[in-house]
Protein backbone atom coordinates (compact mmCIF):
# COMPACT_ATOMS: atom_id res chain seq x y z
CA UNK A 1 3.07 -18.14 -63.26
CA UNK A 2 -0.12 -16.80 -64.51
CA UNK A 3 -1.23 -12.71 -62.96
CA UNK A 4 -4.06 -14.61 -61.07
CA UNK A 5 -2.12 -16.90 -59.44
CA UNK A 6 0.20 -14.07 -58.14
CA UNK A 7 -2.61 -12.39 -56.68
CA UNK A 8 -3.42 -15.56 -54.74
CA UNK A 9 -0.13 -15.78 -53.31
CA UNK A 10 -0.16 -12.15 -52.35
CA UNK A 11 -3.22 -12.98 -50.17
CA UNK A 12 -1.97 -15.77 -48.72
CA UNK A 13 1.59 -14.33 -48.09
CA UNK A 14 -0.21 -11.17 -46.43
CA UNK A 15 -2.64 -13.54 -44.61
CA UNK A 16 -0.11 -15.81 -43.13
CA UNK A 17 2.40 -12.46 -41.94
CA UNK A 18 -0.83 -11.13 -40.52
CA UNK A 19 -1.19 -14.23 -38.82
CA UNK A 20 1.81 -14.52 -37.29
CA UNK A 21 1.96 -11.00 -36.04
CA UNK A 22 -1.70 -11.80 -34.28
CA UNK A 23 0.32 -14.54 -32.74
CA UNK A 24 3.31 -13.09 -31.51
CA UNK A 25 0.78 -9.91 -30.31
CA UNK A 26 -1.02 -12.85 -27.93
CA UNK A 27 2.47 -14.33 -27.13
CA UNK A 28 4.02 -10.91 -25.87
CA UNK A 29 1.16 -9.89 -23.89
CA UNK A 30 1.03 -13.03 -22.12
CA UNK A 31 4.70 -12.82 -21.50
CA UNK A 32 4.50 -9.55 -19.92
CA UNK A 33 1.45 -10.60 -17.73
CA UNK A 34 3.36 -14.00 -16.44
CA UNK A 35 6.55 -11.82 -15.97
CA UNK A 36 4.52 -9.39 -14.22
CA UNK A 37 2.69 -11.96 -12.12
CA UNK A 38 5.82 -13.95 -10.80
CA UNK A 39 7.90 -10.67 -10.07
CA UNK A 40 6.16 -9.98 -6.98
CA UNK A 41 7.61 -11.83 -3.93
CA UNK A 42 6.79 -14.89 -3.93
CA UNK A 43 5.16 -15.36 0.11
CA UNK A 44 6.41 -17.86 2.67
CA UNK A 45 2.79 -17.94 3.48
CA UNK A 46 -0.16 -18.44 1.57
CA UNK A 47 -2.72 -15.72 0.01
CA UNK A 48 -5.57 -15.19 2.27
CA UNK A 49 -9.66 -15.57 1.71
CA UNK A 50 -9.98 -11.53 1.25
CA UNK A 51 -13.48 -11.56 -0.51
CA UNK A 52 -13.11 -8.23 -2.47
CA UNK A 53 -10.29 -6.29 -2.60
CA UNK A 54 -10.52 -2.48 -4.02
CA UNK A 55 -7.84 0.44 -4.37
CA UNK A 56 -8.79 3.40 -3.32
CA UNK A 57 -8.87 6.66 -5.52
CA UNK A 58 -7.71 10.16 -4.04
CA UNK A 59 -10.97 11.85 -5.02
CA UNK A 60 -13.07 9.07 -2.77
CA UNK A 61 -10.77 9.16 0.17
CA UNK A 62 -9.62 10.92 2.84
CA UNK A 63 -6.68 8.57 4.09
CA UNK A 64 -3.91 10.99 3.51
CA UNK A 65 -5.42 13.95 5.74
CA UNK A 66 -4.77 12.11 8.52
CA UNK A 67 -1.39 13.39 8.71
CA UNK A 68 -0.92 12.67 12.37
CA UNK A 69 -1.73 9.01 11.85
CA UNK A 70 1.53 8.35 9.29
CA UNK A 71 5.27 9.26 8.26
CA UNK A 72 5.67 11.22 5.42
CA UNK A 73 7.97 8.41 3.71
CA UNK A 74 5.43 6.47 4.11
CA UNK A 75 2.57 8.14 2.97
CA UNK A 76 4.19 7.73 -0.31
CA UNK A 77 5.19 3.39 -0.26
CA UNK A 78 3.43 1.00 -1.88
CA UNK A 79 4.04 1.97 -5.16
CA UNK A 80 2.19 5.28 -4.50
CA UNK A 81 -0.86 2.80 -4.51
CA UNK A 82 -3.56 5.61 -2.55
CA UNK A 83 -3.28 7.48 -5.86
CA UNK A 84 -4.01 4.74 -8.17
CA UNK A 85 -7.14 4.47 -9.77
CA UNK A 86 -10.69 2.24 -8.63
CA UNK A 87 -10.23 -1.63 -9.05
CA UNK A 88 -12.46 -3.60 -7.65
CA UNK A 89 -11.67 -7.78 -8.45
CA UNK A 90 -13.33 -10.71 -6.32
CA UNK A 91 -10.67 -13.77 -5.72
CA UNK A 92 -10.83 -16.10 -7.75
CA UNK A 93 -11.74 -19.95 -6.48
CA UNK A 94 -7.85 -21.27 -6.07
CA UNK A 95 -7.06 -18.07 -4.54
CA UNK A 96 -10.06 -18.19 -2.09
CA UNK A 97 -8.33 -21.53 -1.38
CA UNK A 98 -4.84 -19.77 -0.25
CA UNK A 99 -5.09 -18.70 3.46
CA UNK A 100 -1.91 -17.70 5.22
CA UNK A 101 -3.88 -16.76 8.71
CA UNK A 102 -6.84 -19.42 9.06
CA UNK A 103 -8.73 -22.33 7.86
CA UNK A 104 -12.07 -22.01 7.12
CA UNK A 105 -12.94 -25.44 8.30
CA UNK A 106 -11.12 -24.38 12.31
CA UNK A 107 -12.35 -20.84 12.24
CA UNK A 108 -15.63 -21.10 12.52
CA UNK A 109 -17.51 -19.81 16.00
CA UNK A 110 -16.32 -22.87 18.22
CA UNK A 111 -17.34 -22.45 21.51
CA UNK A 112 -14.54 -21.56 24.25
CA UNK A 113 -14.11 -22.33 27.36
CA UNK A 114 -13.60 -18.84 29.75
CA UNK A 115 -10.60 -20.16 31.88
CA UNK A 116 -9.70 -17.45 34.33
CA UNK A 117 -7.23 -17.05 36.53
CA UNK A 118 -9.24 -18.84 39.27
CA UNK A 119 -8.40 -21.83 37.35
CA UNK A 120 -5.11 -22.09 37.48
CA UNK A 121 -4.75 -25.56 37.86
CA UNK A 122 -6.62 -26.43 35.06
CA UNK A 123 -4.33 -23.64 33.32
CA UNK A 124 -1.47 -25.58 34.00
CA UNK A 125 -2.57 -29.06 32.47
CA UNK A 126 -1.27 -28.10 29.05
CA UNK A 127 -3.49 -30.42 27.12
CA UNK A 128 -6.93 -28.89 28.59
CA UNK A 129 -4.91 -25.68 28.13
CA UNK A 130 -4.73 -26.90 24.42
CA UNK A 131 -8.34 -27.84 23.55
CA UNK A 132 -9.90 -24.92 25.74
CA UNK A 133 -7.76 -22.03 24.91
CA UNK A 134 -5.97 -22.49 21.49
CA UNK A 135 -7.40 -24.06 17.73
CA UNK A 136 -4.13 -25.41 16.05
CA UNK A 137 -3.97 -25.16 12.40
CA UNK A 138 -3.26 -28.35 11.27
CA UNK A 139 0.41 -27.19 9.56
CA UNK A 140 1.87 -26.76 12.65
CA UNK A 141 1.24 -27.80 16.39
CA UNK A 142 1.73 -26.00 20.36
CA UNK A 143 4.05 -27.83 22.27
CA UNK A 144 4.04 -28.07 26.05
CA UNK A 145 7.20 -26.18 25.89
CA UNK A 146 5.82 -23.20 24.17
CA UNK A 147 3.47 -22.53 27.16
CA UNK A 148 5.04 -21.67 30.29
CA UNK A 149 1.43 -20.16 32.15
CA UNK A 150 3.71 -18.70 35.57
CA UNK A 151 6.21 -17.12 33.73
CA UNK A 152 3.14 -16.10 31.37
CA UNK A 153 0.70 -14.48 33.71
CA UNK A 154 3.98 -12.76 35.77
CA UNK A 155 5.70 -10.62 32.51
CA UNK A 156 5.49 -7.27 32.54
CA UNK A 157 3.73 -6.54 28.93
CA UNK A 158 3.41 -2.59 29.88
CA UNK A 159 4.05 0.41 27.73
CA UNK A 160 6.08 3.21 28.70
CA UNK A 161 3.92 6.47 28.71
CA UNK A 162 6.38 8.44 30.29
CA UNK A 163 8.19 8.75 27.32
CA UNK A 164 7.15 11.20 24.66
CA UNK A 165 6.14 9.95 21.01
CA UNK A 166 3.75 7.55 19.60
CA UNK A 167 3.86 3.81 21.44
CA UNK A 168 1.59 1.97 19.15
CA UNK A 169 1.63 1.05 15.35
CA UNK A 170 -1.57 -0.09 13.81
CA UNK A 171 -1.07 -1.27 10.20
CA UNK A 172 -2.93 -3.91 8.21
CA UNK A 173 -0.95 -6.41 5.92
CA UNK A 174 -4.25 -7.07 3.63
CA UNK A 175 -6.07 -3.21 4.32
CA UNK A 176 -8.03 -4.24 1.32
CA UNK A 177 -10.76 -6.37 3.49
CA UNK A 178 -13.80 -5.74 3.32
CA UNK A 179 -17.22 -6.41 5.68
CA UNK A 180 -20.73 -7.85 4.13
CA UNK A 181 -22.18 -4.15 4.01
CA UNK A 182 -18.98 -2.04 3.19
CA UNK A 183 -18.91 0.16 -0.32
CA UNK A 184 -15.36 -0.53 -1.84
CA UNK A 185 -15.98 2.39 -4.12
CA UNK A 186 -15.86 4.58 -1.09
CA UNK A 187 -11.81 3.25 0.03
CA UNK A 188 -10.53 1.35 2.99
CA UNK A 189 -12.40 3.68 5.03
CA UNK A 190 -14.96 1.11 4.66
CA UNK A 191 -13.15 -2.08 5.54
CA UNK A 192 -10.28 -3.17 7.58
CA UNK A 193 -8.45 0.07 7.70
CA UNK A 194 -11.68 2.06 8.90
CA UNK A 195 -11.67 -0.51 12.10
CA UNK A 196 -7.99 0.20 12.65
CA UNK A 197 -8.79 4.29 12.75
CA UNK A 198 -11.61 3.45 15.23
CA UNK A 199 -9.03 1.54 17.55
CA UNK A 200 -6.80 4.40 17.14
CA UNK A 201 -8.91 7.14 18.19
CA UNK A 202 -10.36 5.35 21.18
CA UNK A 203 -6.78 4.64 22.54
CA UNK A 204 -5.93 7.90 21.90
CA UNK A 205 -8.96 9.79 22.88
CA UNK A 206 -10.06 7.27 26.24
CA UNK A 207 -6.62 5.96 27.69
CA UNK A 208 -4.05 8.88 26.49
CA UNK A 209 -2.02 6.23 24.21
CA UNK A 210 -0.65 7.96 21.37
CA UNK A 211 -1.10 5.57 17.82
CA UNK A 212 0.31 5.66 14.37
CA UNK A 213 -1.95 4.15 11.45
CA UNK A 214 0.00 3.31 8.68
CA UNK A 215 -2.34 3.52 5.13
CA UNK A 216 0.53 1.82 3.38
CA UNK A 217 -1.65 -0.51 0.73
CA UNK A 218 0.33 -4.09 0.65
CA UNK A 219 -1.98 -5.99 -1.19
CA UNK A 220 -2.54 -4.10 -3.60
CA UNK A 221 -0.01 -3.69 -6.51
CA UNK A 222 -0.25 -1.15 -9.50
CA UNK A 223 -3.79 -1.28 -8.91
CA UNK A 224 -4.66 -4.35 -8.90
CA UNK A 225 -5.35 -7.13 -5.64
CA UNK A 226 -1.87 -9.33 -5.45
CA UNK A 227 -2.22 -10.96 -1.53
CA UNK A 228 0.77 -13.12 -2.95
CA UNK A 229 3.63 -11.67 -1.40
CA UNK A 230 1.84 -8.96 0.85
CA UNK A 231 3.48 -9.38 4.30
CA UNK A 232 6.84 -10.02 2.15
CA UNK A 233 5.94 -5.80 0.50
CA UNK A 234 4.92 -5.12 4.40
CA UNK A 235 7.89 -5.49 6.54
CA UNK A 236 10.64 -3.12 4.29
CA UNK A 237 7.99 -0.03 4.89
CA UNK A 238 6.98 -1.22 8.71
CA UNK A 239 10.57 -1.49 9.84
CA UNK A 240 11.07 1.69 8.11
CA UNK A 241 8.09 3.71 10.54
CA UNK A 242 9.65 1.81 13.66
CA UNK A 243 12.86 3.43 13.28
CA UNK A 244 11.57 6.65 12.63
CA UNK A 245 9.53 6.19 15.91
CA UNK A 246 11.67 4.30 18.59
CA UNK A 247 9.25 4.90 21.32
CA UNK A 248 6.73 2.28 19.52
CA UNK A 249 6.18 -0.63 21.67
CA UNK A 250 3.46 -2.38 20.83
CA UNK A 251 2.90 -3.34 17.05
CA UNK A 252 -0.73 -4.14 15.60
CA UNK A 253 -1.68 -5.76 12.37
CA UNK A 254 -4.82 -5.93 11.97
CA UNK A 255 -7.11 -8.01 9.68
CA UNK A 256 -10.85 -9.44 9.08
CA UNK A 257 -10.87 -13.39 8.86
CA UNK A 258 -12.84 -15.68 6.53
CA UNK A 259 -15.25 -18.09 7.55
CA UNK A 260 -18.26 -19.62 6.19
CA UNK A 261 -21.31 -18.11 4.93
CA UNK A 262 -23.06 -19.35 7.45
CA UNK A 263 -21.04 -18.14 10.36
CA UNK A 264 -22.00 -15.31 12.29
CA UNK A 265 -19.38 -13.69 14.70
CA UNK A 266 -20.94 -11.77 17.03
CA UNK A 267 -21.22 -10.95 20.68
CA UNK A 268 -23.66 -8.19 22.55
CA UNK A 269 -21.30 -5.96 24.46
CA UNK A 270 -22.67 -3.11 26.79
CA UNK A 271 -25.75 -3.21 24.46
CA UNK A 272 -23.95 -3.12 21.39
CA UNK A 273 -23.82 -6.12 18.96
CA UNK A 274 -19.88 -6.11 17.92
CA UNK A 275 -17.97 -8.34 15.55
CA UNK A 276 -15.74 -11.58 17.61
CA UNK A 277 -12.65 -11.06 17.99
CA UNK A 278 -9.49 -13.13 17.36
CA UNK A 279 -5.91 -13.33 18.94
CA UNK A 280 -3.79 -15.22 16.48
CA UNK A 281 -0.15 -16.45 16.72
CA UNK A 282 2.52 -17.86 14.29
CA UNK A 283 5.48 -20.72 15.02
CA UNK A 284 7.52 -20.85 12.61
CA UNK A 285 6.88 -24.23 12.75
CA UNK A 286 5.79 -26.41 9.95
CA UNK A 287 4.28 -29.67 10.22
CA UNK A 288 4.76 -31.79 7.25
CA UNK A 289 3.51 -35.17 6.38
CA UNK A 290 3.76 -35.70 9.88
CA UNK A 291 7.09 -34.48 10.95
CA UNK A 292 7.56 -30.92 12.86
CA UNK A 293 10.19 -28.97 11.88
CA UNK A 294 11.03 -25.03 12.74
CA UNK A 295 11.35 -23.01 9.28
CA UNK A 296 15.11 -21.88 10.15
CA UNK A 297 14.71 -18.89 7.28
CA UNK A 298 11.76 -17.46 9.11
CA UNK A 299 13.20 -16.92 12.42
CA UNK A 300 11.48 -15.05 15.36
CA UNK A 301 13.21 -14.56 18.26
CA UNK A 302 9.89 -13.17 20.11
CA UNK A 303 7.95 -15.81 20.41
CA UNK A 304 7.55 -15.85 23.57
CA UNK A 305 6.92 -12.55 24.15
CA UNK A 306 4.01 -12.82 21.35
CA UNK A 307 2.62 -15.81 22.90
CA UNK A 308 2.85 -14.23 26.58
CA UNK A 309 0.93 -10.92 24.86
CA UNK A 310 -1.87 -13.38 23.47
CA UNK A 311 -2.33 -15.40 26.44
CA UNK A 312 -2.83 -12.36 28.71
CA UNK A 313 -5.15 -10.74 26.54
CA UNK A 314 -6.95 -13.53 26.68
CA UNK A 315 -7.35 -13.95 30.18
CA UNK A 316 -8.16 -10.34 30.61
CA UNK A 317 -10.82 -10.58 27.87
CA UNK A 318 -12.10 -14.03 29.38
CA UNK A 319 -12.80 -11.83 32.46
CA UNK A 320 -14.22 -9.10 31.37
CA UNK A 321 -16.15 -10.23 28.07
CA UNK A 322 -16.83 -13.61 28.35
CA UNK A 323 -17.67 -14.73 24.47
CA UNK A 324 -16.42 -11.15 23.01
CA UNK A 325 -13.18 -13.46 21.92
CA UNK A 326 -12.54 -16.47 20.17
CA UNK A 327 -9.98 -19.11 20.68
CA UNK A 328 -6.46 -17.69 19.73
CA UNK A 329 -5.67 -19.38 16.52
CA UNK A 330 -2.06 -21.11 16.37
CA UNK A 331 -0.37 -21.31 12.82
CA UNK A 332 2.82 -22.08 11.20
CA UNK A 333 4.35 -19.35 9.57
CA UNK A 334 5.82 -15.69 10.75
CA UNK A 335 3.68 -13.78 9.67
CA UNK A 336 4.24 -10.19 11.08
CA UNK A 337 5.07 -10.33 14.54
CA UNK A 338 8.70 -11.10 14.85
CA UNK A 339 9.56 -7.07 14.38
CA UNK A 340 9.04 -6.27 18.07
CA UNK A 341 8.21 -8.70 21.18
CA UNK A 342 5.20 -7.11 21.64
CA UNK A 343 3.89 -8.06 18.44
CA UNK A 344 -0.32 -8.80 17.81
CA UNK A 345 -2.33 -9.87 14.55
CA UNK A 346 -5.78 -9.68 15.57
CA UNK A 347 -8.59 -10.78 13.17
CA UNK A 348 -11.94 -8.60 13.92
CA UNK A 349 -14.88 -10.53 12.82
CA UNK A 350 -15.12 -11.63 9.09
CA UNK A 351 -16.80 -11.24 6.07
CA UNK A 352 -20.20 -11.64 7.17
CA UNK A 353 -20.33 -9.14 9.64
CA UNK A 354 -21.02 -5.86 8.91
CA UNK A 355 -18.89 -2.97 9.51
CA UNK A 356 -20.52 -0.78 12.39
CA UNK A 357 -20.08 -4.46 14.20
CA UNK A 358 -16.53 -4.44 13.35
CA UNK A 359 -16.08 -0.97 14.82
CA UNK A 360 -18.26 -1.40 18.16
CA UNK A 361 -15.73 -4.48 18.61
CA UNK A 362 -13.08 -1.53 19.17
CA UNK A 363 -14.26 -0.62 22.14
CA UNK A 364 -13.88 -3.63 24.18
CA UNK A 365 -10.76 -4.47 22.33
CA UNK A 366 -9.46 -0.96 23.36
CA UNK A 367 -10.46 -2.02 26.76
CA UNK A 368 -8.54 -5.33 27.08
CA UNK A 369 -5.62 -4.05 25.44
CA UNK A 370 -5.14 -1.01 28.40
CA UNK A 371 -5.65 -3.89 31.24
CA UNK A 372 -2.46 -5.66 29.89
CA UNK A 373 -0.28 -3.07 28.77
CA UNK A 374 -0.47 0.42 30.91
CA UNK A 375 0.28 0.01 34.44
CA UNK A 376 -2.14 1.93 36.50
């Protein structure tokens, strides 16, 4: 073989190895990200219509001074996420699609009627009961057995306050949402989370309750938004706080829906324009081309106790603030609310409100929530 042929072989030898090592580069790296990806619990729900999600960094917030609002274990879960550094990522398209809480196309601002409990006639004719007071995502459906409106309106949903120790839990699932005006740059302060401090310091400061706020950061993982599996990295950390603090009764999760642009949720309270607010309940109950069916992994055995809390707060709110709530939303799956009986997930107002409207909502919500459970 002639010298200049060599040399052409060379190349093409050191070409093709080059190649291949560009190849197997790409190949490893997308190996490691699809590894990565499906590692995460996979959810029993779907991912939920977050807008932008951001992690917060320890020089822009002040989430872990508030010592008195969290356990020390868990000031460090989540992967340590409060120390991680700024990411800020909108959803993409499918995952805007994903919504384990509500449906775009039923949560919009449909008109409710205020049933009282003047109208308890009407209360007991469970289909009015059904188109007036609940929307019912279409996986799942409200039977006439799930509503029992005596037994409802007579259970005793009141906190002991005689007891030392905190008797609330706030915590938020997906802390990462924002409102139309926040500044992700600036933390959860500024979303979500900031809301949930507001309810806490009202209950604590105006009605004597004492609250823990959990800043554990669920959605988030090494950084980066992952709502897939979020109430799945929840419940291990939330279980964990309500053992450490027996005396917890009632058990918040707190969240901001998403609607359509065009929606507006608002309500003038007192003078004040605040964000609607939503009650929400799950089943376990799937509906599925047509045939109901309880999802036997996801058991809760307080569902009637969550349903009871709902419906009260409901009435109260009905009576007091007229259009301040929303219809309670009805879904299919667990969610969080089957780790005490009195279990809530309220969604405060959505994406296109802004956030002082979220937090004047706290005030009324604070409100209704001391009617139904402290006794005097």
């Amino acid at each position: 073989m002639r010298k200049k042929d060599n040399f052409k072989l060379a190349a093409f030898l050191r070409s093709t190895i080059l190649g291949l090592f560009v190849v197997s580069a790409c190949f490893g790296a997308a190996l490691r990200y699809m590894t990565e990806f499906y590692a995460s619990p996979m959810p029993v729900s779907h991912g939920e219509n977050t807008g932008v999600i951001v992690e917060n960094t320890a020089e822009n917030t002040d989430v872990n001074s508030y010592s008195s609002a969290i356990t020390d274990e868990n000031a460090d879960n989540a992967d340590d996420d409060m120390e991680n550094s700024v990411f800020v990522s909108t959803l993409s398209e499918e995952e805007l699609k994903l919504q384990p809480e509500t449906d775009t196309n039923y949560a919009s601002d449909i008109k409710k009627v205020s049933l009282t409990e003047d109208d308890i006639n009407k209360l007991k004719d469970f289909s009015y009961l059904k188109s007036n007071f609940y929307i019912v995502d279409q996986r799942t459906d409200l039977l006439e057995s799930d509503i029992n409106v005596d037994e409802f309106l007579n259970m005793d949903l009141t906190i002991d306050k005689s007891t030392g120790g905190p008797k609330v839990l706030i915590f938020h699932t997906h802390s990462s949402e924002m409102y139309a005006d926040s500044d992700p740059s600036k933390g959860v302060e500024e979303g979500i989370w900031g809301v949930g401090e507001e309810l806490k310091n009202i209950l604590e400061s105006k009605y004597g309750i004492e609250v823990l706020h959990d800043t554990g950061r669920y959605d988030v993982v090494d950084g980066k938004n992952q709502i897939l599996g979020a109430y799945e990295r929840m419940e291990p950390y939330v279980r964990k706080i309500l053992e450490q603090y027996p005396t917890i009764e009632l058990v918040i999760d707190m969240h901001r829906d998403g609607v359509n642009e065009d929606v507006h949720l608002i309500d003038d309270v007192n003078g004040k324009t605040c964000a609607k607010i939503m009650f929400f309940n799950g089943l376990c109950r799937l509906n599925e081309n047509g045939v109901l069916s309880d999802i036997t992994s996801l058991p809760n055995e307080y569902l009637k106790e969550n349903l009871a809390l709902s419906f009260n707060l409901q009435m109260t709110a009905n009576k007091l603030y007229p259009d301040f709530t929303r219809k309670i939303y009805i879904n299919a799956y667990r969610y969080s609310l089957h780790m005490k009986p009195k279990s809530l997930l309220i969604e405060v107002g959505a994406q296109t409100n802004t956030k002082q409207e979220a937090k004047n909502s706290m005030e009324p919500l604070a409100d209704i929530l001391s009617r139904v459970i402290l006794s005097e």
